[in-house]
PDB file of N, CA and C in Angstrom:
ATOM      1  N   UNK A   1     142.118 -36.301 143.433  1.00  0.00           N
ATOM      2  CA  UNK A   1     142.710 -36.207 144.750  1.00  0.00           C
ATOM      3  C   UNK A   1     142.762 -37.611 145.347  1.00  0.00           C
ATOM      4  N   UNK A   2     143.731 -37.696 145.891  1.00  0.00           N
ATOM      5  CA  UNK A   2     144.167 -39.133 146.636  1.00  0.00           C
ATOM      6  C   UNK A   2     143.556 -39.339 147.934  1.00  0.00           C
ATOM      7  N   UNK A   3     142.870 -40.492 148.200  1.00  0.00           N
ATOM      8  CA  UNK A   3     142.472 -40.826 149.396  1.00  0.00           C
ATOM      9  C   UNK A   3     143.103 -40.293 150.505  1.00  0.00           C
ATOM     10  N   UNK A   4     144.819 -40.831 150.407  1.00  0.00           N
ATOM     11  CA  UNK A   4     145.561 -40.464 151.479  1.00  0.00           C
ATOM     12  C   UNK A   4     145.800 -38.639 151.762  1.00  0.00           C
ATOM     13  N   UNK A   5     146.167 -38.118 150.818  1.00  0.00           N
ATOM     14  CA  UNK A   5     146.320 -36.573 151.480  1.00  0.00           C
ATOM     15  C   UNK A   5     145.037 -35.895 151.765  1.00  0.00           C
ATOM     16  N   UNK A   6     143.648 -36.610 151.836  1.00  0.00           N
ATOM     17  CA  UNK A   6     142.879 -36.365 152.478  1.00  0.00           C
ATOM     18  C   UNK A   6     142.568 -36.737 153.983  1.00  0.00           C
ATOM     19  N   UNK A   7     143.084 -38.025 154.825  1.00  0.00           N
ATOM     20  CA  UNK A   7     143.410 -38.925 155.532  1.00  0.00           C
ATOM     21  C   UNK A   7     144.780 -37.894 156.201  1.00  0.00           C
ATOM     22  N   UNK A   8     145.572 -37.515 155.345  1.00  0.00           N
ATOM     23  CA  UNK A   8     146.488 -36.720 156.035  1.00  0.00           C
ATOM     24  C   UNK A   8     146.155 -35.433 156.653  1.00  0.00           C
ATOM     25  N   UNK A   9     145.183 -34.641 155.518  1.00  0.00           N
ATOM     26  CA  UNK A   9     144.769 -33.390 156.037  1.00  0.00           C
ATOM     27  C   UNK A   9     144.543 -33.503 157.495  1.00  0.00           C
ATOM     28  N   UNK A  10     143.366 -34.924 157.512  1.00  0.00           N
ATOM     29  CA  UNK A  10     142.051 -34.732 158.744  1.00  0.00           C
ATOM     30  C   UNK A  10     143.011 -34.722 159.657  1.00  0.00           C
ATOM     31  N   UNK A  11     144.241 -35.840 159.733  1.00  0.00           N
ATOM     32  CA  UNK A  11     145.553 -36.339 160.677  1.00  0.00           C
ATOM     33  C   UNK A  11     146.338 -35.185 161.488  1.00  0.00           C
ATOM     34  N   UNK A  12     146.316 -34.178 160.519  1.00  0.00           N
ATOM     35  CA  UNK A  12     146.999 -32.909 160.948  1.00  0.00           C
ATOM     36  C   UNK A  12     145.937 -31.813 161.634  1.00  0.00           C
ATOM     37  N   UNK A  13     144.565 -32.149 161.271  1.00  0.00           N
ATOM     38  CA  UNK A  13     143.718 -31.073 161.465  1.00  0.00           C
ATOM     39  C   UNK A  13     143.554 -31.992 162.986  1.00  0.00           C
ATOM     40  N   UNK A  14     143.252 -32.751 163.300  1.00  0.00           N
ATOM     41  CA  UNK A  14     142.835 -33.696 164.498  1.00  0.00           C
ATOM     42  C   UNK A  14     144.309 -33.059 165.388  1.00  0.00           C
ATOM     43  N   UNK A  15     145.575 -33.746 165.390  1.00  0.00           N
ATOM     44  CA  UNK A  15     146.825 -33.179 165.848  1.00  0.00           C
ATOM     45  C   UNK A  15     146.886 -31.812 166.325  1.00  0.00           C
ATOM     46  N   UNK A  16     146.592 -31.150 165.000  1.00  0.00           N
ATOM     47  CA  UNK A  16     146.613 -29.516 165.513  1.00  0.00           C
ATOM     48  C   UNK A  16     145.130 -29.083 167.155  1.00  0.00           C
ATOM     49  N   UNK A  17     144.525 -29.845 166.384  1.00  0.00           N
ATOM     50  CA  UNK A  17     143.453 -29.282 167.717  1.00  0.00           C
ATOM     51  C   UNK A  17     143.565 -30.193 169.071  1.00  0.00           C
ATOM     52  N   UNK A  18     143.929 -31.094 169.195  1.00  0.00           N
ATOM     53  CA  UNK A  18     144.499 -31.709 170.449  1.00  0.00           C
ATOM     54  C   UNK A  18     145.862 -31.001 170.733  1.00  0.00           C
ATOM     55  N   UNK A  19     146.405 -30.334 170.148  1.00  0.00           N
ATOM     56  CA  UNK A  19     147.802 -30.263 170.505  1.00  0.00           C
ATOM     57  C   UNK A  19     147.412 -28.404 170.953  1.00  0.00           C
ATOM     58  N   UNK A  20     146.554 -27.742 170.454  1.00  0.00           N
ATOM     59  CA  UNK A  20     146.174 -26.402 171.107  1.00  0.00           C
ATOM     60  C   UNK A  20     145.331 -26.665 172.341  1.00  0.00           C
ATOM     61  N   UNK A  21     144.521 -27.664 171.944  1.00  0.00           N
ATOM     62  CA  UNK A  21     143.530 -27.750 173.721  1.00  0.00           C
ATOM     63  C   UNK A  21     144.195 -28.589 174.596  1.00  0.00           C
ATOM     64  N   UNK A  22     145.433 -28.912 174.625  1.00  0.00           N
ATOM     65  CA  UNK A  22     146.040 -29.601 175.923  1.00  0.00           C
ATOM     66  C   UNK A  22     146.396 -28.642 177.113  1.00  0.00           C
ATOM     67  N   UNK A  23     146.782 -27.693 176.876  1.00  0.00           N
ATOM     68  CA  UNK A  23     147.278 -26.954 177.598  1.00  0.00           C
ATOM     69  C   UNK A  23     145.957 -26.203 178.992  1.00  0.00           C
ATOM     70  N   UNK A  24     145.087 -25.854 178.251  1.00  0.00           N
ATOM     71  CA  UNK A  24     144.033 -25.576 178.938  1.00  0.00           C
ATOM     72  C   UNK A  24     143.938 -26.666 179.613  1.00  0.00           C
ATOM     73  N   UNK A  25     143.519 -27.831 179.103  1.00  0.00           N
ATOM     74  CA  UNK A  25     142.837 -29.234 179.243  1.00  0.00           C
ATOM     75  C   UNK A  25     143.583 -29.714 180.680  1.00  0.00           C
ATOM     76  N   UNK A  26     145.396 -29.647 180.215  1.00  0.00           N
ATOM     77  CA  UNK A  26     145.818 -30.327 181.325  1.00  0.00           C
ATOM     78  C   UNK A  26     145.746 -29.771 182.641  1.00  0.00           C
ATOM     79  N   UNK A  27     145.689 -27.908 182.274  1.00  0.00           N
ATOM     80  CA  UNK A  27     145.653 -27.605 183.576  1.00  0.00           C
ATOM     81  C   UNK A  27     144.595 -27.378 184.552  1.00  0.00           C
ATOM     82  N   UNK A  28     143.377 -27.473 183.595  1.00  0.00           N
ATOM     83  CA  UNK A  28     141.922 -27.753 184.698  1.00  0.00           C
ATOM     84  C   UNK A  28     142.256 -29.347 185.009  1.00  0.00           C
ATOM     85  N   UNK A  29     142.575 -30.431 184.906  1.00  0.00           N
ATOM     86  CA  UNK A  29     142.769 -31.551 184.978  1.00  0.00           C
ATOM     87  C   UNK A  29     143.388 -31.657 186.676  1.00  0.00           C
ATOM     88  N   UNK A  30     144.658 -30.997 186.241  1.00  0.00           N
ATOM     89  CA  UNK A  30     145.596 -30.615 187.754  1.00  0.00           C
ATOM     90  C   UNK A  30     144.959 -29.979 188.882  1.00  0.00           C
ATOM     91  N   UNK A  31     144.080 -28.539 188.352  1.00  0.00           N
ATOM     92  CA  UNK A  31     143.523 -27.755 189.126  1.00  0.00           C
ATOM     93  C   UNK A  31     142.394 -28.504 189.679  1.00  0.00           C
ATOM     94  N   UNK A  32     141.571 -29.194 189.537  1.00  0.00           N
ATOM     95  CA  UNK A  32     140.429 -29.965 189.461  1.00  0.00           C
ATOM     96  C   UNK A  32     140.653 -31.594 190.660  1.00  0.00           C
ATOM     97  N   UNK A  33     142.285 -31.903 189.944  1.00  0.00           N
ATOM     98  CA  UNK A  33     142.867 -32.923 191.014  1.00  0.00           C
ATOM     99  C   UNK A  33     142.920 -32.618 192.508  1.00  0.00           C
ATOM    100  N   UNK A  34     143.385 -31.228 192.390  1.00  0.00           N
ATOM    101  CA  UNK A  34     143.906 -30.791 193.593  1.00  0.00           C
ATOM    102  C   UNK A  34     142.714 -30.282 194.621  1.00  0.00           C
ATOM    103  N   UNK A  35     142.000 -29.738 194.074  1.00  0.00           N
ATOM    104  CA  UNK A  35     140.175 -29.414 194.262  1.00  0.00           C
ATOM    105  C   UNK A  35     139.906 -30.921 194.861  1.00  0.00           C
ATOM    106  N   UNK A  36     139.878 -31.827 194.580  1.00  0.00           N
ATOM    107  CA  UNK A  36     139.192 -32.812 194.335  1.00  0.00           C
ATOM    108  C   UNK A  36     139.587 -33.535 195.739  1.00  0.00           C
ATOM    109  N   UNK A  37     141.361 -33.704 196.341  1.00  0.00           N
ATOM    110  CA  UNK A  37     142.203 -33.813 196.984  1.00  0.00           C
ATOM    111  C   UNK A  37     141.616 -33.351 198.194  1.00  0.00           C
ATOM    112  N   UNK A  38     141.676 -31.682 198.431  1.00  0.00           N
ATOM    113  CA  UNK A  38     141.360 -30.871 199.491  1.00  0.00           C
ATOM    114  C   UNK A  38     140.108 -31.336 199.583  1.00  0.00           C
ATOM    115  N   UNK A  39     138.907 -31.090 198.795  1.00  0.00           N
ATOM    116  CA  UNK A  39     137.546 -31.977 199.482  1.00  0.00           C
ATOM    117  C   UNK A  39     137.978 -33.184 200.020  1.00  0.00           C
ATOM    118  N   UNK A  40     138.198 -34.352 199.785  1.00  0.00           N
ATOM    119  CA  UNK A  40     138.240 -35.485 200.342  1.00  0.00           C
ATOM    120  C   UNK A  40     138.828 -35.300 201.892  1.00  0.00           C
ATOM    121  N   UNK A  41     140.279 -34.554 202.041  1.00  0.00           N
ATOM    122  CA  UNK A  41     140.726 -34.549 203.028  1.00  0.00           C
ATOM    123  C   UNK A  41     140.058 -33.857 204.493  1.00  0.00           C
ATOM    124  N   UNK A  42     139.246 -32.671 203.568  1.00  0.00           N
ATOM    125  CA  UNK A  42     138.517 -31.984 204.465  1.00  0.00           C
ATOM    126  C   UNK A  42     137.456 -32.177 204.470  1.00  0.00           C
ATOM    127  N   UNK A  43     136.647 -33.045 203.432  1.00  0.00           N
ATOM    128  CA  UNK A  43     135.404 -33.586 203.977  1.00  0.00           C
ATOM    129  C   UNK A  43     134.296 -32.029 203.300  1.00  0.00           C
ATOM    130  N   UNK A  44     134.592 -31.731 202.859  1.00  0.00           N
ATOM    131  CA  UNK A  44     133.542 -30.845 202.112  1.00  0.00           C
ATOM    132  C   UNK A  44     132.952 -31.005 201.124  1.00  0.00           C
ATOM    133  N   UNK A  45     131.605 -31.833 200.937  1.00  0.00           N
ATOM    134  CA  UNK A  45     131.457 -32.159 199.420  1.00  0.00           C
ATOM    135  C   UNK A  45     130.712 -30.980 199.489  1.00  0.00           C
ATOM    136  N   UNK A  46     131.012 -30.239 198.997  1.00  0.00           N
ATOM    137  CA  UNK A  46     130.568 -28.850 197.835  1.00  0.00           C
ATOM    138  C   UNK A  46     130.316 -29.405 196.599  1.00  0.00           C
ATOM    139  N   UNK A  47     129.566 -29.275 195.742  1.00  0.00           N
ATOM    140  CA  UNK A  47     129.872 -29.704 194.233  1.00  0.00           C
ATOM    141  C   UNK A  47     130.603 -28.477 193.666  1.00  0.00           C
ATOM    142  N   UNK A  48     129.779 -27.332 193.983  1.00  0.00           N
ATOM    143  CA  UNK A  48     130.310 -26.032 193.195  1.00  0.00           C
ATOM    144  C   UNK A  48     131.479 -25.418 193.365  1.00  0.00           C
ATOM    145  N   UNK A  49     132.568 -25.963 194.446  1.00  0.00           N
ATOM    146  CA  UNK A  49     133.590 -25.630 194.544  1.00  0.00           C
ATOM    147  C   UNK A  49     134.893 -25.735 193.805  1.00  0.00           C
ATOM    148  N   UNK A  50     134.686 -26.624 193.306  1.00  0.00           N
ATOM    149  CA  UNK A  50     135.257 -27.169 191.527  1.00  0.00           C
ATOM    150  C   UNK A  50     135.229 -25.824 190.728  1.00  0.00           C
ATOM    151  N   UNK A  51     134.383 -25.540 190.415  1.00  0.00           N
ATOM    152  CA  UNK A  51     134.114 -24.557 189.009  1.00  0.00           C
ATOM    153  C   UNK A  51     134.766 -23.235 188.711  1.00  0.00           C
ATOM    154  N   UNK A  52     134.979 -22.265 190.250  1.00  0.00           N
ATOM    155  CA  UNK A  52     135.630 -21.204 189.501  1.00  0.00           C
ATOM    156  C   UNK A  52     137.338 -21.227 189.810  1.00  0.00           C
ATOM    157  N   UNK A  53     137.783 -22.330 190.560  1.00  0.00           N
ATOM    158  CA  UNK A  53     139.243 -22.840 190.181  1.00  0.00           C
ATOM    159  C   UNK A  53     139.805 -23.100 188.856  1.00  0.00           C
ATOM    160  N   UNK A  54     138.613 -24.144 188.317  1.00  0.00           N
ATOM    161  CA  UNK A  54     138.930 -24.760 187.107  1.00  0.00           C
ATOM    162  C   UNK A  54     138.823 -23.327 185.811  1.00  0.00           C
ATOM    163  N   UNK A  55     137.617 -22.879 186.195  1.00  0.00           N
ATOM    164  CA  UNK A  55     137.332 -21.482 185.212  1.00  0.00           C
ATOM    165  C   UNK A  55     138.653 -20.559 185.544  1.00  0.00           C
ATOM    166  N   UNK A  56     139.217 -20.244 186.171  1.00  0.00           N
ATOM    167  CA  UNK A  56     139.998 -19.231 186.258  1.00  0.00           C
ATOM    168  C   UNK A  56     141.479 -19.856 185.853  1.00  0.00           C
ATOM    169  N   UNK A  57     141.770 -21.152 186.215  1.00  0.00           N
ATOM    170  CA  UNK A  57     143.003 -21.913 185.372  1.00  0.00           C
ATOM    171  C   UNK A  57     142.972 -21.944 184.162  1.00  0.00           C
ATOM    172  N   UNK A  58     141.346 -21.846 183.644  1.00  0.00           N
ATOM    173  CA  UNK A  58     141.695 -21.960 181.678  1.00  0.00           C
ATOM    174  C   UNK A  58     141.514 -20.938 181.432  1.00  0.00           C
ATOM    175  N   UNK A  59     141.189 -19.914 181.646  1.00  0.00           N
ATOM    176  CA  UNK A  59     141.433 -18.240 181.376  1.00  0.00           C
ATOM    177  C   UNK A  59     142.830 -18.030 181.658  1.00  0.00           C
ATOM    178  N   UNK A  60     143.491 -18.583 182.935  1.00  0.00           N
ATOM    179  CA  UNK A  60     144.978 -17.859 183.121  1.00  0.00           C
ATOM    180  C   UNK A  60     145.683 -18.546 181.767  1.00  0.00           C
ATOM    181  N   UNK A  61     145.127 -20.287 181.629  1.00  0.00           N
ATOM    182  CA  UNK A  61     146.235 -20.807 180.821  1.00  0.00           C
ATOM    183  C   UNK A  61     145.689 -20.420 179.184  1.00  0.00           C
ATOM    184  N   UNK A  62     145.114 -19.516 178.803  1.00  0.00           N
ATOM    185  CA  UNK A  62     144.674 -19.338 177.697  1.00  0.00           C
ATOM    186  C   UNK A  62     144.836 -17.609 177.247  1.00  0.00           C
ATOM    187  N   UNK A  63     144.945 -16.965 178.648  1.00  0.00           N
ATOM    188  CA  UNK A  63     146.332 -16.015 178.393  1.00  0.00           C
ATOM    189  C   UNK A  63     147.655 -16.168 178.057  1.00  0.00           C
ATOM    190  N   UNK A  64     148.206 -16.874 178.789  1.00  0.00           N
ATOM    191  CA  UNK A  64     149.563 -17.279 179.032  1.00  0.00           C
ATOM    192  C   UNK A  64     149.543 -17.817 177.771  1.00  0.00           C
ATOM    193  N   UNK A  65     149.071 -19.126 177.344  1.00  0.00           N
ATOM    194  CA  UNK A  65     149.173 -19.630 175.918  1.00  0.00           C
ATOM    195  C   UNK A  65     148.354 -19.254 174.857  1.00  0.00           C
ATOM    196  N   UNK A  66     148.187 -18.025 174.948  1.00  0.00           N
ATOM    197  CA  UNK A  66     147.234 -17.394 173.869  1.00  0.00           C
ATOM    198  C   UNK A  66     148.232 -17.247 172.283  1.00  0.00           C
ATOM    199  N   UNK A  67     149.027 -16.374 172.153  1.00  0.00           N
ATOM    200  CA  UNK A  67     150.452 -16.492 171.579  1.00  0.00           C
ATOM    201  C   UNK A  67     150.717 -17.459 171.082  1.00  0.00           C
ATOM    202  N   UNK A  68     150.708 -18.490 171.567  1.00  0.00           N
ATOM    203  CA  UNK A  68     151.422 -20.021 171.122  1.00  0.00           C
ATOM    204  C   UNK A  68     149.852 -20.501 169.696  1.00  0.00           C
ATOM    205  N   UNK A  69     149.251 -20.339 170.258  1.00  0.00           N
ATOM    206  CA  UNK A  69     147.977 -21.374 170.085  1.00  0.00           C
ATOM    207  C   UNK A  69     147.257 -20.195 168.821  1.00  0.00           C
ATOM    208  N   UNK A  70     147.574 -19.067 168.878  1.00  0.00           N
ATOM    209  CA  UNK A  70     147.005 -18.441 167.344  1.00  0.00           C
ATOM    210  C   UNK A  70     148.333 -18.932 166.351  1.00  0.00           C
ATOM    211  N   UNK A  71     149.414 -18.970 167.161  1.00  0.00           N
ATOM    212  CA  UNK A  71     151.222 -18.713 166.149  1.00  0.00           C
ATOM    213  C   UNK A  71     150.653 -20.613 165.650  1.00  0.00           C
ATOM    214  N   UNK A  72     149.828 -21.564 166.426  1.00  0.00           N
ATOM    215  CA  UNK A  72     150.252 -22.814 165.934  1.00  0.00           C
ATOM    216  C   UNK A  72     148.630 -23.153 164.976  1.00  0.00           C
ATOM    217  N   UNK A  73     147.961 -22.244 165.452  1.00  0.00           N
ATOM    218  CA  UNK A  73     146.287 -22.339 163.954  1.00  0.00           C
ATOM    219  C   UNK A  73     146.899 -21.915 162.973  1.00  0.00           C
ATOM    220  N   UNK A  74     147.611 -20.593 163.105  1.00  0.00           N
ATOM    221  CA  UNK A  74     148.160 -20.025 161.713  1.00  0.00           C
ATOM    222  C   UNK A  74     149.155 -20.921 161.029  1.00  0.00           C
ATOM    223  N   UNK A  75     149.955 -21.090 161.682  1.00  0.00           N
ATOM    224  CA  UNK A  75     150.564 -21.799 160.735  1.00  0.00           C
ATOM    225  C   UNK A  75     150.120 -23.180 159.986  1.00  0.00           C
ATOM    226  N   UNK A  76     149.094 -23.862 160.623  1.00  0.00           N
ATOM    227  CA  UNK A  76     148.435 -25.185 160.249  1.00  0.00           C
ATOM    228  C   UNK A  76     147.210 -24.751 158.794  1.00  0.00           C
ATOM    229  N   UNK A  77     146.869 -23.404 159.346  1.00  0.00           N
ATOM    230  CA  UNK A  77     145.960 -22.885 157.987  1.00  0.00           C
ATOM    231  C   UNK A  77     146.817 -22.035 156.904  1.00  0.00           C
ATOM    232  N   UNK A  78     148.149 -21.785 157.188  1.00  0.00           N
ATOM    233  CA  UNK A  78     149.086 -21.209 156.195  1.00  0.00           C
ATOM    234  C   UNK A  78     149.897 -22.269 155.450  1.00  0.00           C
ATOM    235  N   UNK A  79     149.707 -23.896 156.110  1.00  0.00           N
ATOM    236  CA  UNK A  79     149.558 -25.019 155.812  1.00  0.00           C
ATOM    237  C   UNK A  79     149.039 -25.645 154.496  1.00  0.00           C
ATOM    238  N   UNK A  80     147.898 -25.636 154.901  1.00  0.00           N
ATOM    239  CA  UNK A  80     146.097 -26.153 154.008  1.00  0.00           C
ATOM    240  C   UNK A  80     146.599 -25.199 153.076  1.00  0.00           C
ATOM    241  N   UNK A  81     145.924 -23.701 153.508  1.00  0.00           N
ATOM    242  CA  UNK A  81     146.010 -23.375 152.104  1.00  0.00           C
ATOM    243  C   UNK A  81     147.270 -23.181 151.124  1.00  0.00           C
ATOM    244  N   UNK A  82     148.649 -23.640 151.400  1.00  0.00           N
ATOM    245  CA  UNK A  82     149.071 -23.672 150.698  1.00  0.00           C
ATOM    246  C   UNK A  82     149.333 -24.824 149.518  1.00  0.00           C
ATOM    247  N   UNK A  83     148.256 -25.814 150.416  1.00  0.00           N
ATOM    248  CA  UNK A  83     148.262 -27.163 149.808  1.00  0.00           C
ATOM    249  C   UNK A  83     147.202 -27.084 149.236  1.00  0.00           C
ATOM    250  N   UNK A  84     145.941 -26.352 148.768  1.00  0.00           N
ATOM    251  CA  UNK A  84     145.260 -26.460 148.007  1.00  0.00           C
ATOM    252  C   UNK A  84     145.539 -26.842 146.524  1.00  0.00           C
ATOM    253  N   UNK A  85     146.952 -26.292 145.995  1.00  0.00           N
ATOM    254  CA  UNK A  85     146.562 -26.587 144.529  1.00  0.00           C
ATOM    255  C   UNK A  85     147.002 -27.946 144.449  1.00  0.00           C
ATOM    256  N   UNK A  86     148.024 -28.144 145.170  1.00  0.00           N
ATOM    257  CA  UNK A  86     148.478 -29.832 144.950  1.00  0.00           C
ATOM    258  C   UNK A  86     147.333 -30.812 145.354  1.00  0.00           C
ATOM    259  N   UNK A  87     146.288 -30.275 145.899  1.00  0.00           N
ATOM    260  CA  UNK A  87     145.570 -31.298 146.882  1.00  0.00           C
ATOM    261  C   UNK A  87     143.980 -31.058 145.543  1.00  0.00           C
ATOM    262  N   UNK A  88     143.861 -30.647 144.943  1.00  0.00           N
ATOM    263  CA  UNK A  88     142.861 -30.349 143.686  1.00  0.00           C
ATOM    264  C   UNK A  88     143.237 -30.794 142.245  1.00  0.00           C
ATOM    265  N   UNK A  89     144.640 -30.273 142.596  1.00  0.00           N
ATOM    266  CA  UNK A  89     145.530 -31.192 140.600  1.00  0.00           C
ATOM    267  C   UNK A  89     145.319 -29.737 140.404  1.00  0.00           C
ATOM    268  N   UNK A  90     145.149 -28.674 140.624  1.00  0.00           N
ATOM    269  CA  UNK A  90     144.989 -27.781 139.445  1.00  0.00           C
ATOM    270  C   UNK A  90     146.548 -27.109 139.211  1.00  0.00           C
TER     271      UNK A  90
END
């Protein structure tokens, strides 16, 4: 087995999992901004007021993109293993 289509695997395996956790990621990011915004303006440092905004944005966005994000593992592991025999020589 070649250095590189090992280097490629990790490339695609790294890709695939940044590219499923953005979606969550970006939208506690936003939700969290905006949290963050309203304290300052209103002067409420709460710490705990953060948490079930952000919790309930990655549950909504992990419904909503639930669909996407099994349709884009599967296909990345219908991927691999179809590259096993080329990636072994056998």
């Amino acid at each position: 087995m070649m250095e590189g289509e090992i280097i490629n695997i990790a490339q695609q395996a790294i890709y695939t999992g940044l590219l499923i956790a953005s979606p969550m990621l970006g939208l506690g990011l936003i939700i969290g901004l905006i949290v963050a915004i309203f304290q300052a303006t209103t002067q409420i440092n709460e710490q705990t007021l953060v948490f079930i905004p952000k919790i309930l944005a990655v549950m909504i966005a992990l419904l909503v993109f639930g669909p996407w994000i099994m349709r884009t593992m599967t296909e990345f592991t219908t991927r691999l293993y179809n590259s096993i025999n080329t990636i072994t020589g056998l």
